[in-house]
Protein backbone atom coordinates (compact mmCIF):
# COMPACT_ATOMS: atom_id res chain seq x y z
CA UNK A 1 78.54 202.60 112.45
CA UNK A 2 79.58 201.17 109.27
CA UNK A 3 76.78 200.42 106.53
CA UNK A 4 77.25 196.51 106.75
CA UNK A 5 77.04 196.96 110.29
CA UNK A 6 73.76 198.69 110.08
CA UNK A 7 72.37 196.63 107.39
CA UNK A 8 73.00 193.61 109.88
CA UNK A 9 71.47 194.93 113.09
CA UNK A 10 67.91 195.75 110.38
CA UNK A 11 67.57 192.72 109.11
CA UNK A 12 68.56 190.58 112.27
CA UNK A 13 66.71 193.10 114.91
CA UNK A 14 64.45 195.20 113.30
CA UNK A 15 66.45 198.57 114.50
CA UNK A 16 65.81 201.28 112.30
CA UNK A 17 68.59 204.00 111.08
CA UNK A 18 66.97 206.63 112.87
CA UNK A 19 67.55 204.63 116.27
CA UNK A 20 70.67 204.40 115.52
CA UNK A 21 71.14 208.00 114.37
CA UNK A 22 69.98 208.83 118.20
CA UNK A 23 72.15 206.55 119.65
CA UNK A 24 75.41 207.60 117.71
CA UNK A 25 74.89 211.45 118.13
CA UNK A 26 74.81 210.89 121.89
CA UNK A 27 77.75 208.70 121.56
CA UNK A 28 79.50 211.55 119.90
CA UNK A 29 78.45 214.28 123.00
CA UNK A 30 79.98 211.93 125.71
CA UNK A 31 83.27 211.90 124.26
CA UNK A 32 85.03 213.93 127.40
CA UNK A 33 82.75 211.82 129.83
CA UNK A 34 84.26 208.16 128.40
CA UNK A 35 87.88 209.84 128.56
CA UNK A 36 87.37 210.48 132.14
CA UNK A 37 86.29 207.22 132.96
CA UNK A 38 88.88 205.39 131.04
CA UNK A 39 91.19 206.93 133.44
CA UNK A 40 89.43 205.60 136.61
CA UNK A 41 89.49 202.61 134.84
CA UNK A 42 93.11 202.67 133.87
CA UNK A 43 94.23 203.63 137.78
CA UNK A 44 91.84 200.66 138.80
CA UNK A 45 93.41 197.98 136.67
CA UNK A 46 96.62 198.78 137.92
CA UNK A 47 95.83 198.70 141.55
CA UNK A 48 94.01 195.18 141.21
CA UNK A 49 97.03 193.87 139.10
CA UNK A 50 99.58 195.57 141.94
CA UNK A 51 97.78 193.92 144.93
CA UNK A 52 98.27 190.27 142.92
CA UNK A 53 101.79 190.66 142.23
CA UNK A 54 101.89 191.84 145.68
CA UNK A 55 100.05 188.69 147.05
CA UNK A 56 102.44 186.29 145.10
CA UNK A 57 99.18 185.03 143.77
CA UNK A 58 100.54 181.38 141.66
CA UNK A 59 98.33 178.25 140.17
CA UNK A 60 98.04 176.78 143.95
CA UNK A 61 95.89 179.12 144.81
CA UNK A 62 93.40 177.85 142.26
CA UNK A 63 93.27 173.97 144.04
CA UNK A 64 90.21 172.86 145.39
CA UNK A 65 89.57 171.83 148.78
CA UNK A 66 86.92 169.39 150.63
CA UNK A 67 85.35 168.61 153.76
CA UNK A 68 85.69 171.67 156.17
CA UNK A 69 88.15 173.35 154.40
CA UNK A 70 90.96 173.83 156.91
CA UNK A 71 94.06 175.52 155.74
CA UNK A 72 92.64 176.61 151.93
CA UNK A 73 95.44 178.75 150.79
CA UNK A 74 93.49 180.34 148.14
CA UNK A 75 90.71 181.15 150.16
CA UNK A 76 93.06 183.20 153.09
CA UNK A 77 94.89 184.98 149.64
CA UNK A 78 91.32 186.13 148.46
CA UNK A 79 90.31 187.50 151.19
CA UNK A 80 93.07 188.84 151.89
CA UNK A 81 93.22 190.15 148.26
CA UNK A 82 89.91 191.99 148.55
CA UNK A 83 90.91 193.41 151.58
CA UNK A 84 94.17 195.16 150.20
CA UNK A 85 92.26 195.99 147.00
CA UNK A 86 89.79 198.08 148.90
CA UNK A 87 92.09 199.04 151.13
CA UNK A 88 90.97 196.96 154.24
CA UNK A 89 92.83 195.02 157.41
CA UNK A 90 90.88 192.17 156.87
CA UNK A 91 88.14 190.38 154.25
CA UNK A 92 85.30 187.78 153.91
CA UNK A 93 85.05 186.63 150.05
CA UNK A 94 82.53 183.46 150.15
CA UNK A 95 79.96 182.12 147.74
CA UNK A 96 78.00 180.82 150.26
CA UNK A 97 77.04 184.53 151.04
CA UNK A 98 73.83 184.05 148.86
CA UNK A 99 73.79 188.03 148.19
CA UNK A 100 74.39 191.46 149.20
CA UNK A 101 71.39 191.47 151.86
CA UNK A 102 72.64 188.05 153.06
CA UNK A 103 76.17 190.01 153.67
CA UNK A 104 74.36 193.00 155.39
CA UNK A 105 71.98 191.00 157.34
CA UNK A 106 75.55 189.17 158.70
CA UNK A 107 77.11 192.39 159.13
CA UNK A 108 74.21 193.81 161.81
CA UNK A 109 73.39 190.98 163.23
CA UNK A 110 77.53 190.16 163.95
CA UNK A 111 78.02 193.82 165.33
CA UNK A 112 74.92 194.59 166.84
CA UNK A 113 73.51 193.23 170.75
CA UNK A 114 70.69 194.00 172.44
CA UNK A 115 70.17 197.44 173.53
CA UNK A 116 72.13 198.87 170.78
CA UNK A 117 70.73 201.12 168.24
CA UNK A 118 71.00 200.89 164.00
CA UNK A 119 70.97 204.48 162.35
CA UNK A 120 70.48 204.66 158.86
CA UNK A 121 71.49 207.59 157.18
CA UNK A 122 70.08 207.65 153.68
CA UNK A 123 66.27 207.46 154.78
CA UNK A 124 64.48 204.20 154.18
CA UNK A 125 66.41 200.93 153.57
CA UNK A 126 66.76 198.91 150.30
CA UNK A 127 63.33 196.50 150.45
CA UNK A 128 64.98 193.79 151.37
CA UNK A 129 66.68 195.12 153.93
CA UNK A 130 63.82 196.84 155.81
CA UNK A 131 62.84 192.90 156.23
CA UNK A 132 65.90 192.07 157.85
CA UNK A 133 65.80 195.07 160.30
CA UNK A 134 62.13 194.79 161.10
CA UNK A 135 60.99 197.39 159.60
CA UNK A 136 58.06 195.57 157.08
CA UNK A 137 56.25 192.18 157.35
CA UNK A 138 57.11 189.73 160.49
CA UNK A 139 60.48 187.85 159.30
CA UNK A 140 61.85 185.37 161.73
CA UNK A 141 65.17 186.54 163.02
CA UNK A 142 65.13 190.31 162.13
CA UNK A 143 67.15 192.69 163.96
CA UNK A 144 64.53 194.28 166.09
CA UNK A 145 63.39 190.98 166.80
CA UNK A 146 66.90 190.73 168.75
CA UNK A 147 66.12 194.18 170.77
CA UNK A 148 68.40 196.26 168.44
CA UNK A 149 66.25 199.95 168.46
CA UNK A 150 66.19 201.28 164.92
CA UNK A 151 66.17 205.30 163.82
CA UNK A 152 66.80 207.20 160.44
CA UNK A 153 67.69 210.09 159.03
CA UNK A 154 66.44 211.15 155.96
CA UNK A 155 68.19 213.20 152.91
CA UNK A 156 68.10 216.99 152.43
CA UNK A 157 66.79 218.11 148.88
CA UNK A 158 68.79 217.46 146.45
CA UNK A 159 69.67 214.26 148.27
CA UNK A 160 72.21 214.81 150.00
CA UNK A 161 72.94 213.19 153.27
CA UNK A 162 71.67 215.69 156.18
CA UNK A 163 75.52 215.76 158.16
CA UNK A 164 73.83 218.09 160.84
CA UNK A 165 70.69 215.87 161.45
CA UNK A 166 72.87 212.54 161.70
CA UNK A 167 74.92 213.95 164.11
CA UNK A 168 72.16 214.92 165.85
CA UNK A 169 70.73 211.43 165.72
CA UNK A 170 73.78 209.86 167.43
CA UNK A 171 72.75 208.68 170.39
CA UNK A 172 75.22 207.02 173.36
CA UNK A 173 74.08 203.84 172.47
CA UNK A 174 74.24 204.03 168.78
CA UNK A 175 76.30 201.21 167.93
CA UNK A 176 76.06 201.09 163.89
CA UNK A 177 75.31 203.80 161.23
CA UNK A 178 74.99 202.85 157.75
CA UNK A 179 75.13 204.49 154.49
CA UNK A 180 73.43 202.67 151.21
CA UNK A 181 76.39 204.11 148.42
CA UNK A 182 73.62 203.36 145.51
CA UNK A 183 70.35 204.11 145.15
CA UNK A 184 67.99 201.11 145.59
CA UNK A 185 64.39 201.86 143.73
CA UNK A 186 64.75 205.95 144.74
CA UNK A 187 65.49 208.53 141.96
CA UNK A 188 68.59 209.95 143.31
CA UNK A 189 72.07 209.82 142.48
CA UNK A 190 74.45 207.57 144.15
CA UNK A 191 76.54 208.88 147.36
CA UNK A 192 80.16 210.01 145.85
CA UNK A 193 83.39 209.24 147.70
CA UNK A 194 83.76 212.88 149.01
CA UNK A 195 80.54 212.54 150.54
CA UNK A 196 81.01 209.34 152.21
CA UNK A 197 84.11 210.26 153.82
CA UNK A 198 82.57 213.30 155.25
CA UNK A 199 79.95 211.64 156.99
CA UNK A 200 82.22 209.24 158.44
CA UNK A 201 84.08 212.03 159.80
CA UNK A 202 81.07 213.32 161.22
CA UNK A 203 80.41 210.51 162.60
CA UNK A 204 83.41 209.84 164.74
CA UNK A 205 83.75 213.17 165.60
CA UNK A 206 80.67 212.65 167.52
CA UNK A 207 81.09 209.15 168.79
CA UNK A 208 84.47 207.61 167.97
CA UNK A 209 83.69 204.35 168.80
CA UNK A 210 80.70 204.33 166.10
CA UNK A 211 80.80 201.77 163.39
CA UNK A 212 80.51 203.51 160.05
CA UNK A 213 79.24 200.69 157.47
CA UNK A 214 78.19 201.18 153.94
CA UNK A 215 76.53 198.65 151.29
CA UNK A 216 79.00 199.04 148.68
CA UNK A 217 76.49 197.03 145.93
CA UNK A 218 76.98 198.66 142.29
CA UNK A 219 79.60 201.31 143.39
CA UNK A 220 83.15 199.35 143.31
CA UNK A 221 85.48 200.48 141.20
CA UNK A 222 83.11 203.68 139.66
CA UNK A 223 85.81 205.66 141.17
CA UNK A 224 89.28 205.12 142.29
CA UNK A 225 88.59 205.09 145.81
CA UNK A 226 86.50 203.20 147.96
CA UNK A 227 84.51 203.32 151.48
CA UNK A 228 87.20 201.64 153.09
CA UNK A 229 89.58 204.35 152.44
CA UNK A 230 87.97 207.45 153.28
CA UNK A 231 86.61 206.18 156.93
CA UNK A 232 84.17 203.25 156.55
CA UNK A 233 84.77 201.20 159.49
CA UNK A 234 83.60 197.68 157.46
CA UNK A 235 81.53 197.59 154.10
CA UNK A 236 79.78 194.47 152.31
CA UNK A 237 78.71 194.24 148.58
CA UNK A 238 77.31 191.06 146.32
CA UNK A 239 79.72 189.58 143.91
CA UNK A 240 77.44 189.44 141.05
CA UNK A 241 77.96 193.42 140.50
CA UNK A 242 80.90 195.01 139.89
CA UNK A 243 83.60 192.98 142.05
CA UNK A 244 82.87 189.94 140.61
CA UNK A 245 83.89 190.93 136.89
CA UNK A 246 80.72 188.80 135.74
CA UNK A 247 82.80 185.67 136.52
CA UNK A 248 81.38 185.20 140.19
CA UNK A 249 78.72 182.57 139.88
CA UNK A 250 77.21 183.40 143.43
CA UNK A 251 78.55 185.40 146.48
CA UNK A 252 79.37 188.36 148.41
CA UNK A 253 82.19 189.71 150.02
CA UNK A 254 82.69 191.87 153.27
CA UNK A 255 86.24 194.02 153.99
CA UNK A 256 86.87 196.26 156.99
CA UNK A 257 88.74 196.41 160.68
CA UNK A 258 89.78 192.89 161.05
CA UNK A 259 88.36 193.05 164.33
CA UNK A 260 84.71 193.54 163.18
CA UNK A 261 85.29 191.29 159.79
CA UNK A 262 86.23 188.72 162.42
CA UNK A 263 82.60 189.14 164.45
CA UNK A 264 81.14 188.93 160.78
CA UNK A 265 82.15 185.78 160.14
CA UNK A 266 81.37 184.48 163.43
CA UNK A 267 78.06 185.25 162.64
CA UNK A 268 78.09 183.69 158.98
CA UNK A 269 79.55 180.41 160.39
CA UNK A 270 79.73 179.86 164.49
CA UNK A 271 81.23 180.98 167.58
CA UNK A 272 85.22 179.62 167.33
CA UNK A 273 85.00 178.38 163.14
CA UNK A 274 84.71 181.88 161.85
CA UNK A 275 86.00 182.32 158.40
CA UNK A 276 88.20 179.60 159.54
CA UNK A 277 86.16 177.02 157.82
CA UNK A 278 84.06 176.47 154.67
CA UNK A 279 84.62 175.22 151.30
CA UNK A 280 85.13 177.97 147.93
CA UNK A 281 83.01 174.84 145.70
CA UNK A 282 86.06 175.28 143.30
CA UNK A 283 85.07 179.03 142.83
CA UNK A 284 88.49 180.25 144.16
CA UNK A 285 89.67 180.77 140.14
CA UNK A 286 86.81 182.67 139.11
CA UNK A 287 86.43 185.16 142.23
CA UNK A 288 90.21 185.92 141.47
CA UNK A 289 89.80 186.23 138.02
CA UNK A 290 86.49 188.19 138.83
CA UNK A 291 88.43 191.07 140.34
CA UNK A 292 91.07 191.04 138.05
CA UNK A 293 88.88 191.84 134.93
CA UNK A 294 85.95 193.78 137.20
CA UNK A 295 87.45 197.34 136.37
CA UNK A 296 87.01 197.66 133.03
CA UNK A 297 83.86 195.07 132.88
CA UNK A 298 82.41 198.23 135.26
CA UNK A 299 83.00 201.19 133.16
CA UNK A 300 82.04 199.40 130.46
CA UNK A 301 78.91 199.49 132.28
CA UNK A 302 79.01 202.97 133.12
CA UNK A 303 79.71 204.07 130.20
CA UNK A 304 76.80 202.17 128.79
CA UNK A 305 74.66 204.02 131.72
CA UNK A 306 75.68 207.33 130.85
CA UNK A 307 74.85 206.39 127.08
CA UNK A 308 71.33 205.49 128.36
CA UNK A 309 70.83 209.28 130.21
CA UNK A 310 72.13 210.90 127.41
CA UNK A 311 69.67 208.94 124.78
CA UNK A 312 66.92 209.13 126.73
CA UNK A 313 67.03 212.61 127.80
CA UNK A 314 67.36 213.51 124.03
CA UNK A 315 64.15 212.14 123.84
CA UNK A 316 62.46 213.94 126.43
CA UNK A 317 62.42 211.71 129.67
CA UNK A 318 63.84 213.24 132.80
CA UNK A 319 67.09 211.07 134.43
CA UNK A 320 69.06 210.44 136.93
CA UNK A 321 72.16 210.99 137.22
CA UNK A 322 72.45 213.18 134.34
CA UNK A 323 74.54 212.43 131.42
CA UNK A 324 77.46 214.50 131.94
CA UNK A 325 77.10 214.03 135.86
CA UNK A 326 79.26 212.34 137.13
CA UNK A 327 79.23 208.73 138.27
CA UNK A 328 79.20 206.27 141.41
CA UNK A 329 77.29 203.26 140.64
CA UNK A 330 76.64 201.50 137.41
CA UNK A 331 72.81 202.69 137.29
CA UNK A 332 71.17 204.99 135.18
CA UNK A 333 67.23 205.66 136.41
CA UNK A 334 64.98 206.68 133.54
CA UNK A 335 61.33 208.09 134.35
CA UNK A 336 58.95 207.15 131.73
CA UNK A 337 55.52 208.30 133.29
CA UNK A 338 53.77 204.84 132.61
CA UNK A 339 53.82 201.10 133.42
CA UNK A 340 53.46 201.06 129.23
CA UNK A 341 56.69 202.45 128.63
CA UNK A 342 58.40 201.12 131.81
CA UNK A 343 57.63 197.47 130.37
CA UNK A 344 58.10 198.71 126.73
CA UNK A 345 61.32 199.08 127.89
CA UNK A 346 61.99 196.40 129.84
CA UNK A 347 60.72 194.17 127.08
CA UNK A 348 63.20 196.00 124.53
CA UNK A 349 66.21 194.94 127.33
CA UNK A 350 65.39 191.55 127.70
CA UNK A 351 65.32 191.18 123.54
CA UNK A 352 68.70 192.38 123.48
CA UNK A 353 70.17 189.38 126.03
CA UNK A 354 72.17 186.63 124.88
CA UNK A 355 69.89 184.32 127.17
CA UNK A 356 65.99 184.21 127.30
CA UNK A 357 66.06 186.78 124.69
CA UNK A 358 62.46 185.49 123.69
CA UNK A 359 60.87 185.90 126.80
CA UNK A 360 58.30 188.94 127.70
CA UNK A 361 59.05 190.06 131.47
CA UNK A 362 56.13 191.06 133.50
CA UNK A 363 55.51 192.57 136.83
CA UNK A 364 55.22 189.92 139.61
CA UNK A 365 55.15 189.70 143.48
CA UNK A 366 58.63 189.40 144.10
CA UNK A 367 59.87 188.06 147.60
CA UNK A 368 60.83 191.44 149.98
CA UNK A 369 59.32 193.85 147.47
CA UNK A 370 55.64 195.93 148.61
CA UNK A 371 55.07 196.86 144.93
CA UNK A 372 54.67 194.27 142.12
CA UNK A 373 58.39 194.48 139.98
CA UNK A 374 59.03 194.30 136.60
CA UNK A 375 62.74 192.90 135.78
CA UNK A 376 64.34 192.50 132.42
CA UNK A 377 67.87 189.86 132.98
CA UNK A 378 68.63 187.37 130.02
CA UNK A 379 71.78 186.73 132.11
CA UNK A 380 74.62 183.85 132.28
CA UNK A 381 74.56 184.06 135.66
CA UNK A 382 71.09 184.33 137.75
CA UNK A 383 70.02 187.55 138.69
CA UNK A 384 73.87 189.51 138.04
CA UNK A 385 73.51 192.73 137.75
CA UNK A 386 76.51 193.59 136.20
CA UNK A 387 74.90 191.92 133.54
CA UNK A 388 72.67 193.95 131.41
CA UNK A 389 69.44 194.14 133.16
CA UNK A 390 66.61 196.68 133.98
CA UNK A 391 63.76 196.12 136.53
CA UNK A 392 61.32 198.98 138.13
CA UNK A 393 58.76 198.49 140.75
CA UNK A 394 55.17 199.34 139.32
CA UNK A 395 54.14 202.79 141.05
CA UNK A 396 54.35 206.31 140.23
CA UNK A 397 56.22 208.17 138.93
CA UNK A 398 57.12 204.97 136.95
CA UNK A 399 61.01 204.80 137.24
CA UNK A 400 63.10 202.22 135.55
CA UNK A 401 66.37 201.10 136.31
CA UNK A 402 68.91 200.14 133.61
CA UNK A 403 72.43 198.83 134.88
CA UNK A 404 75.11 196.34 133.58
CA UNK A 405 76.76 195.27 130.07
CA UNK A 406 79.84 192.42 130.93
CA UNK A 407 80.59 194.99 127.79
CA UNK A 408 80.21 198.38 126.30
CA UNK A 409 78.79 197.24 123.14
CA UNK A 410 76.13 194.88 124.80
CA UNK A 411 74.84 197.77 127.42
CA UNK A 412 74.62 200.14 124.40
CA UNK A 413 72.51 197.41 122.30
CA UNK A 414 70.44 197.64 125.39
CA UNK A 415 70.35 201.30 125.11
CA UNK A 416 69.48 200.72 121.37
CA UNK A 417 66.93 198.02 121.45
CA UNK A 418 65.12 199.16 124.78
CA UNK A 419 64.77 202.68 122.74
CA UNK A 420 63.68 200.88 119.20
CA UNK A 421 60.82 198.49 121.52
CA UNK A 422 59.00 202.00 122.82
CA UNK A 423 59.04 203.64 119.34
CA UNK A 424 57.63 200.32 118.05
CA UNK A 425 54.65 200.60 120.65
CA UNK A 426 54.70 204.13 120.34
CA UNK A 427 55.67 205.72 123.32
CA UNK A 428 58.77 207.91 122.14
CA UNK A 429 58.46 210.88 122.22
C-alpha cells in the first residue's frame, strides 16, 4: 500500500500503519493460496459463460411477465440455467423462496410422507432448521408434526462425516439423508467435494433408492465442482450467497433429478401448478446476471476469508479453516474467548460497510436462534451474506463468523477495520 493510500485510510478511518503492516505481511504469505483460487475461479467463469451461450440466452429473456405467469420464457431458461450450471436435470430459481431454510423446509416436506424417516448426517441441524424438523420449540407445520421419524449421526473428531455410522443408520424406511456442506454456528471446516461424493456413494450402496440432499448455502462455486455432480440426488441454497453474485435481491434456488425438483415445487406452489406458475417480480435480469458475475464475486470472498485466518492467527486467536487450508465455503470462524472481543469485532465490521456504517450491533433474540446473536451486515441487500458480514451467537467458546466482500478489497477492509476496533478496545493480543 502506497503512502497516499495509507495517509487516506488514517485520516478518514483512524487505521494505524501497524494494522496495516499486519494485514499486508499476511497478504504477502497467501500468495500460492490466491493463485490457486484464481484458477477455480477462472474454470468457474467459463463454465457459467459456456452454459449461457449454450442456453441461447438473448434480451427476451429479460421481459417481465404478470398475472400467473404462464409461459415466462426467462423463467424456464433460468432454471434451466442453474440446473446445467450445477450440473442438474432439472431447477427451481424463484424469489419468492424467502431463503435457504424456506428452500429446505420445501425440499423435506415435498419428498418426505408419513412413516418415512430424515437422517442427518452432520450432527445437529442449522437453528433454523431444527425448527422446521421438530426438533426445538412447537412450530406449526414441522416435519415431525407430519409423522416423518427423525435420527442423526454425528461427526468423528476431526469432523469428519462418520461413513461407517451413517450406513449403519440407514434404515428400510429412510427416505432422505442430508448433508449441511457449511458449517452453521459449529467450529469446523466445511464438507469438501471429495467428501460429499463419498458419502453419497455410501449411501446408495446401502439403499439405492435413498435421496442424498445437501444445503449447498455458502459453498457454490468455492470449488469447481458441485453436489450435484458427485452424487447428490437434489440440493437447495439461498440466492443472497454465492449464486446470486450480490445482484439477487431475495431468493433461493433448488437443482436436482427432475423428478424430485418437480415434487419440490409442488410443494412450493400446489398439486398440478408446480413451477408452472408464478411471477420472477422483474428479477429475471438480475438472477441471470447474478450467476454470471457470482464466481469471481465468491473468491473474492474467499480470498478475503483466508486473509481473515491468516491475520488473526498472527495475532494469536485459534481459526477455522486454517489459512493455508483449503476452502469450501466463504466463512472464516475466528475464536476470540469473549463476548468483548466477539462484539469488538463485530462493531469493527459493521464500521467498514458502505450502509449503516454508524450503527453499533448488539446481541438480540433473533427468531430460530436458542442463544442471543450478535450480527454485523451494513448490506445493499437485507441480510446477504455474500456481503461482508460477521455475526456469532453469544456462548462459549465465543466464535465469530466473518464471510462475504461483493469484493476483495471490501472483505479485506473488514479484515482491517474489525482488527484496528479490538486493538482500539484493547483486546489484541
Amino acid at each position: 500500500m502506497n503512502n497516499e493510500t495509507f495517509e487516506y485510510l488514517h485520516e478518514k478511518f483512524g487505521i494505524d500503519r501497524d494494522i496495516i503492516a499486519r494485514v499486508e505481511r499476511a497478504e504477502e504469505g497467501l500468495t500460492e493460496t490466491f493463485k490457486k483460487l484464481d484458477e477455480i475461479l477462472l474454470f468457474n467463469q467459463y463454465k457459467v459463460l459456456y452454459e449461457f451461450q449454450k442456453a441461447r440466452i438473448d434480451n427476451t429473456h429479460f421481459a417481465w411477465n404478470t398475472g400467473y405467469g404462464y409461459d415466462d420464457k426467462g423463467r424456464t431458461a433460468l432454471d434451466q440455467l442453474f440446473a446445467d450450471v450445477f450440473g442438474a436435470e432439472a431447477g427451481l430459481v424463484r424469489p419468492t423462496l424467502v431463503n435457504g431454510t424456506h428452500a429446505l423446509a420445501c425440499c423435506l416436506l415435498g419428498l418426505l410422507r408419513p412413516g418415512d424417516e430424515l437422517l442427518y448426517c452432520n450432527g445437529d441441524p442449522y437453528d433454523t432448521m431444527q425448527t422446521v424438523i421438530g426438533l426445538k420449540g412447537d412450530a406449526c407445520g414441522s416435519v415431525k408434526e407430519y409423522g416423518v421419524t427423525y435420527s442423526q449421526v454425528d461427526l468423528l473428531p476431526g469432523n469428519i462425516v462418520d461413513i461407517e455410522g451413517v450406513k449403519k443408520a440407514i434404515k428400510p424406511n429412510t427416505k432422505l439423508a442430508v448433508l449441511q456442506r457449511s458449517r452453521g454456528y459449529v467450529f469446523r471446516n466445511a464438507m469438501t467435494i471429495p467428501q460429499i461424493e463419498e458419502w453419497t456413494k455410501a449411501c446408495h450402496e446401502v439403499k439405492p433408492d435413498i435421496i442424498c440432499m445437501v444445503d449447498n448455502s455458502y459453498g457454490d462455486f468455492t470449488d469447481t465442482k458441485e453436489p450435484t455432480q458427485v452424487g447428490a440426488d437434489i440440493m437447495a441454497a439461498s440466492l443472497i450467497k454465492n449464486g446470486g453474485g450480490g445482484l439477487a435481491v431475495s431468493g433461493a434456488y433448488i437443482v436436482g433429478r427432475k423428478d424430485l425438483v418437480d415434487r419440490v415445487a409442488t410443494r412450493m406452489t400446489s398439486p398440478g401448478i408446480g413451477g408452472e406458475c408464478g411471477l420472477m417480480f422483474g428479477e429475471t435480469r438480475s438472477f441471470f446476471q447474478g450467476i454470471f458475475i457470482a464466481p469471481r464475486v465468491t473468491i473474492g470472498a474467499v480470498k478475503g476469508a483466508a486473509l481473515c485466518a491468516k491475520v488473526f492467527s498472527e495475532a494469536g486467536f485459534t481459526v477455522c479453516p486454517g489459512p493455508d487450508d483449503p476452502r469450501n465455503d466463504i466463512v472464516e470462524a475466528v475464536r476470540l474467548g469473549s463476548p468483548e472481543a466477539v462484539c469488538a469485532f463485530c462493531e469493527g465490521v459493521q464500521a467498514a460497510a458502505p450502509i449503516d456504517s454508524y450503527v453499533t450491533p448488539i446481541p438480540w433474540d433473533m427468531p430460530g436462534y436458542t442463544d442471543q446473536v450478535i450480527m454485523a451486515a451494513g448490506a445493499f441487500i437485507g441480510g446477504s451474506s455474500i456481503e461482508l458480514s460477521a455475526d456469532a451467537p453469544m456462548r462459549e467458546p465465543y466464535d465469530v463468523f466473518f464471510q462475504g466482500g461483493i469484493t476483495y478489497e471490501h472483505s479485506k477492509f473488514g479484515v482491517i477495520k474489525a482488527l484496528q476496533t479490538m486493538k482500539d478496545k484493547g483486546l489484541l493480543k
